[in-house]
C-alpha atoms as a PDB file:
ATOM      1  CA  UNK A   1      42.458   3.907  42.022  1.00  0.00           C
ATOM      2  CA  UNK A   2      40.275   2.994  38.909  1.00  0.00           C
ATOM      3  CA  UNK A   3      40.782   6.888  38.118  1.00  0.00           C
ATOM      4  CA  UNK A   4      44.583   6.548  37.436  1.00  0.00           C
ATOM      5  CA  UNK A   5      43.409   3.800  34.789  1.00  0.00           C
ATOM      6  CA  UNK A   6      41.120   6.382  32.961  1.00  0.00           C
ATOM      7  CA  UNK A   7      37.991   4.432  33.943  1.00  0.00           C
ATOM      8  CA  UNK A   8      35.402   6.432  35.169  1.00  0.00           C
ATOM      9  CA  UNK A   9      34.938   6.359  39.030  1.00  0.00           C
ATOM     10  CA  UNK A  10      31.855   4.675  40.169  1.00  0.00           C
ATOM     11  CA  UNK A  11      28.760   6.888  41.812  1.00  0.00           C
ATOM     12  CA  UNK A  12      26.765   5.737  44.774  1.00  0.00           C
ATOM     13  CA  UNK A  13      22.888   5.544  44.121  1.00  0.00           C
ATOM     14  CA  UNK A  14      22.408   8.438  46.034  1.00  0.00           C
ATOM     15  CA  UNK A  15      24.535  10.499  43.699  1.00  0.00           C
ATOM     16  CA  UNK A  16      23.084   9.594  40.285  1.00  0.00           C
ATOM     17  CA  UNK A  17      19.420   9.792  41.663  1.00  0.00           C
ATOM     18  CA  UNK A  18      20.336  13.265  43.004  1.00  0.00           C
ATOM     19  CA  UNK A  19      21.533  14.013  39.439  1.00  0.00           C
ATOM     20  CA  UNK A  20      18.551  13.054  37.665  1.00  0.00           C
ATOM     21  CA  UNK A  21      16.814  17.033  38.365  1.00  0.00           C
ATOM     22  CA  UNK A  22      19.534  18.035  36.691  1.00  0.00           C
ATOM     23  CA  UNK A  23      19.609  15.578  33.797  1.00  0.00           C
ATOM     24  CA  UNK A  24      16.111  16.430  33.189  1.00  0.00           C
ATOM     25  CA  UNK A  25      16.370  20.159  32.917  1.00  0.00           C
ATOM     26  CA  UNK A  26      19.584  19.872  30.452  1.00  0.00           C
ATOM     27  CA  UNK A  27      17.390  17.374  28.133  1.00  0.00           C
ATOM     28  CA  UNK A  28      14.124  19.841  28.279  1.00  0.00           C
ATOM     29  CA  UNK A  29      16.637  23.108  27.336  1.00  0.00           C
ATOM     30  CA  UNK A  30      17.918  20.775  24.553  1.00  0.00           C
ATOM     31  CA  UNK A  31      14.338  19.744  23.085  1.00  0.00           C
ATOM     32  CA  UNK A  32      13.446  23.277  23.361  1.00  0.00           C
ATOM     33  CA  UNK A  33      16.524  24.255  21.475  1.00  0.00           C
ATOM     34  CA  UNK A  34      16.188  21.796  18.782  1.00  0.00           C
ATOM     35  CA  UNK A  35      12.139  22.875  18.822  1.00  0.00           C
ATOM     36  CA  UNK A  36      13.715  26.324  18.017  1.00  0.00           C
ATOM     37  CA  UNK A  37      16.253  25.278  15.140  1.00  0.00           C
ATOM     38  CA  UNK A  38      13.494  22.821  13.411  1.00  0.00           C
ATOM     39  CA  UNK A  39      10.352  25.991  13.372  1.00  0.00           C
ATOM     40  CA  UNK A  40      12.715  28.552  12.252  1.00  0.00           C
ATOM     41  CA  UNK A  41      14.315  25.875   9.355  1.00  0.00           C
ATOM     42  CA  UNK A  42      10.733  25.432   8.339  1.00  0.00           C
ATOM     43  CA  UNK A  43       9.488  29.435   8.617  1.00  0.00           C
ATOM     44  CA  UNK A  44      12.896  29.994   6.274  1.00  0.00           C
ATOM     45  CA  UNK A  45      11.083  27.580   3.806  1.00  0.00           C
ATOM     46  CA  UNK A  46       7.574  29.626   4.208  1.00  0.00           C
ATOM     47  CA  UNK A  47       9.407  32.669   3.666  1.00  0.00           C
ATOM     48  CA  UNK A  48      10.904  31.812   0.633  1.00  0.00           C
ATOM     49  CA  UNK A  49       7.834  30.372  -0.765  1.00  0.00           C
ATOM     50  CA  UNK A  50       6.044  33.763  -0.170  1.00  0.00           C
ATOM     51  CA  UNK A  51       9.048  35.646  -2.130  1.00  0.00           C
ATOM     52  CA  UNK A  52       8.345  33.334  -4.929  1.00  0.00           C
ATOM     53  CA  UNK A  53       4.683  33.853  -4.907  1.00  0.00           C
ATOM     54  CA  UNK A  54       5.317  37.811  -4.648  1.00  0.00           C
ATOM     55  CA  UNK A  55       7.282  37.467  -7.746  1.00  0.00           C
ATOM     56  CA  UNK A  56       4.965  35.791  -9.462  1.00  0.00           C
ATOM     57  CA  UNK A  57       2.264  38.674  -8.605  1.00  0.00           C
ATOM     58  CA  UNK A  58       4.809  41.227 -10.354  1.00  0.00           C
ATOM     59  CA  UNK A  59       5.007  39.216 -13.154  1.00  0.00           C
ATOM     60  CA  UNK A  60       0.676  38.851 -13.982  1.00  0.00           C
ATOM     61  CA  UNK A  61       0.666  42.595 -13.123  1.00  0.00           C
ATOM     62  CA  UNK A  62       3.120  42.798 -16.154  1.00  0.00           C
ATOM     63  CA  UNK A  63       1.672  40.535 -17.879  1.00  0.00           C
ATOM     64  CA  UNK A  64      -2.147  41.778 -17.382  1.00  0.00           C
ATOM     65  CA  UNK A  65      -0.545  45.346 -18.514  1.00  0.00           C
ATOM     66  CA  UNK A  66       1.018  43.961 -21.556  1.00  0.00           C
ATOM     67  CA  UNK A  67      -2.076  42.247 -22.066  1.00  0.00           C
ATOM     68  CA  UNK A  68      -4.089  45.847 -22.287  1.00  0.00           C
ATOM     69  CA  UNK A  69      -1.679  46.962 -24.484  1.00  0.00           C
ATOM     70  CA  UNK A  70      -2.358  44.025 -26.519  1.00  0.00           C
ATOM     71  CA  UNK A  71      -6.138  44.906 -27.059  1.00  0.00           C
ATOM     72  CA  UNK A  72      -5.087  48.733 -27.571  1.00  0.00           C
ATOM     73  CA  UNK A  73      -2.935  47.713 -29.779  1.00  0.00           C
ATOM     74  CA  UNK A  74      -5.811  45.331 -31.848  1.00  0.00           C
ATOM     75  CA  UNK A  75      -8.312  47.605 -31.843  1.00  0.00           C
ATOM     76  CA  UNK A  76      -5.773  50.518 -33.406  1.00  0.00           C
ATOM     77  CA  UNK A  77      -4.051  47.992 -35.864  1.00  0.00           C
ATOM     78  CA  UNK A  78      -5.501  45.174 -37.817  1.00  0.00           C
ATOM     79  CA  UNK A  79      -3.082  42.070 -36.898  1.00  0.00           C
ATOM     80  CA  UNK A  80       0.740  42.075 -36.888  1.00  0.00           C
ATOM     81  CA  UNK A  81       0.879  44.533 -33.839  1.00  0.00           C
ATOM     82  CA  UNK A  82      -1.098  43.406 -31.162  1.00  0.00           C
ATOM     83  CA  UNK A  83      -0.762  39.303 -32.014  1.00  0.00           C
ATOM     84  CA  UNK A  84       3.264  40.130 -31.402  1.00  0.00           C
ATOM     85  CA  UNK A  85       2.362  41.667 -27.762  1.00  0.00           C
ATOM     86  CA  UNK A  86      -0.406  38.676 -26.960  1.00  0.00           C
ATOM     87  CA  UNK A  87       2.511  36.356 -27.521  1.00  0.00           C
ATOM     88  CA  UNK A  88       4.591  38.013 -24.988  1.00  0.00           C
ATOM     89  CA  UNK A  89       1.705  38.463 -22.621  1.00  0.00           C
ATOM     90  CA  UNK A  90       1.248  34.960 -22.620  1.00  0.00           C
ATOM     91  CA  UNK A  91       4.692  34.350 -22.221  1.00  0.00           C
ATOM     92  CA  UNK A  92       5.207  36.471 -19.152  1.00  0.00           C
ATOM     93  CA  UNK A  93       2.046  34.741 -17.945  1.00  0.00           C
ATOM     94  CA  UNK A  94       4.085  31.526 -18.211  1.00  0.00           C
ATOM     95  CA  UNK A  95       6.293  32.447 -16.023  1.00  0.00           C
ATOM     96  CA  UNK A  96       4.118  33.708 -13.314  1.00  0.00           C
ATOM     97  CA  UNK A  97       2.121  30.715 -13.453  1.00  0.00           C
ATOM     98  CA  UNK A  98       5.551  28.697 -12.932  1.00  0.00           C
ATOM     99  CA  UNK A  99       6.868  30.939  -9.971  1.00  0.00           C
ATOM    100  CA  UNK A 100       3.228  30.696  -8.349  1.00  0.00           C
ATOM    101  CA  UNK A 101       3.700  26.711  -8.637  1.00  0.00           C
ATOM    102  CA  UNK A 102       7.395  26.344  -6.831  1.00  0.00           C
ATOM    103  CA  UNK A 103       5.987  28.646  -4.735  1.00  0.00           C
ATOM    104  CA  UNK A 104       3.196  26.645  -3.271  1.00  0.00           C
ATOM    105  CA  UNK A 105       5.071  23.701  -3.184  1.00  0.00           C
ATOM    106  CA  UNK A 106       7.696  25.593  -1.011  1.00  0.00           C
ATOM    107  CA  UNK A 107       5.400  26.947   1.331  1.00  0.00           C
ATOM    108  CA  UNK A 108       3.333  23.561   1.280  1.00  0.00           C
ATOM    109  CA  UNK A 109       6.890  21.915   2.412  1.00  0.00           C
ATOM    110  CA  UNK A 110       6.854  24.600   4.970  1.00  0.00           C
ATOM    111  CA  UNK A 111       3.381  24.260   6.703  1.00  0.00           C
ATOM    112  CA  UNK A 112       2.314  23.193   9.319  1.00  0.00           C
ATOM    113  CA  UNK A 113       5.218  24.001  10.969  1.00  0.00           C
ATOM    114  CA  UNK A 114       5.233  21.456  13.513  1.00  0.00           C
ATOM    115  CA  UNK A 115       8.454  20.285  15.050  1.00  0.00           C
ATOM    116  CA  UNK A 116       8.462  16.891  13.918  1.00  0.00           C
ATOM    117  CA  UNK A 117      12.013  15.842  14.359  1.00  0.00           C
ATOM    118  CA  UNK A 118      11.824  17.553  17.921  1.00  0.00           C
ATOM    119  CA  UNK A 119       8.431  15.680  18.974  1.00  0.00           C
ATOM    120  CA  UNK A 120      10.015  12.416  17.876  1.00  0.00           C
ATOM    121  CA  UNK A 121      13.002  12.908  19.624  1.00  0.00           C
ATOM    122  CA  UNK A 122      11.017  13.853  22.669  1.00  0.00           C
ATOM    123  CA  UNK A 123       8.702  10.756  22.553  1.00  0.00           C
ATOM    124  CA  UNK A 124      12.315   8.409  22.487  1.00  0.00           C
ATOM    125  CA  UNK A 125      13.313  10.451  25.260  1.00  0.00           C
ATOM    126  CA  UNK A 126      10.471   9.437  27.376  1.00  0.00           C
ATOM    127  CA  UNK A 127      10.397   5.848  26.116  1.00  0.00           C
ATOM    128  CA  UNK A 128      13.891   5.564  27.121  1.00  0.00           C
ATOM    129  CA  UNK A 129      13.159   6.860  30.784  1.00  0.00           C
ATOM    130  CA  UNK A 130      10.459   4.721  30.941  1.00  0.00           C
ATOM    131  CA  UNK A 131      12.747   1.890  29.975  1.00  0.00           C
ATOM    132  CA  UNK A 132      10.336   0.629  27.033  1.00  0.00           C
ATOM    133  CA  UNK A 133      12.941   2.083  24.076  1.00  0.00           C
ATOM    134  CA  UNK A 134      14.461  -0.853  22.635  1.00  0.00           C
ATOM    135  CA  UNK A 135      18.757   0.073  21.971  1.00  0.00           C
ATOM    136  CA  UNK A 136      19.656  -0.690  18.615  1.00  0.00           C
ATOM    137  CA  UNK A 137      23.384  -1.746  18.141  1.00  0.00           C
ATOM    138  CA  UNK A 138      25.071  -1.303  14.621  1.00  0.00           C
END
């Protein structure tokens, strides 16, 4: 009868103890999915870092090129020539020295790639079977 009043119908204790197996393996698939979700959000990061920090090698291997040209350049002129492409050498190595820098800070953000959020939410998990979590009402 307390069905046709939308309540939910009460459970004997036999019932929700035989559930718990059940409880328990739908809570471990959903830490190991959200252990999934968090290391690949946090490889993403390291791979992007690593892009950046490939980018910046292209741009010192330009810039160490530019750079010979530079002292080719001195040695077969006296001044105007070579001074204009040591500028841009140094420029170019500006930039590569700026890409290397966001790109250790990305893969810095990335590493280690422990599954923080997931441990944490694990640990409540266990202090709340345990009974020791403390329920915090807003």
């Amino acid at each position: 009868m307390s069905s046709e009043r939308g309540e939910t119908p009460r459970r004997s204790l036999f019932t929700l103890i035989g559930a718990i197996p059940t409880l328990l393996v739908d809570l471990v698939r959903d830490e190991i999915e959200s252990l999934k979700n968090e290391i690949s959000g946090k490889l993403k990061d390291a791979g992007i870092g690593i892009g950046l920090l490939a980018g910046a090698a292209a741009f010192a291997f330009f810039a160490l090129m530019v750079l010979i040209a530079a002292a080719i350049l001195g040695l077969a002129t006296v001044l105007p020539a070579w001074l204009a492409a040591l500028i841009i050498g140094v420029v170019i190595l500006i930039i590569a020295a700026v890409l290397a820098l966001i790109g250790i800070r990305s893969v810095k953000r990335g590493v280690p790639p422990a599954p923080t959020d997931t441990i944490e939410s694990i640990k409540k998990d266990v202090r709340t079977i345990k009974g020791t979590e403390k329920n915090v009402t807003s």
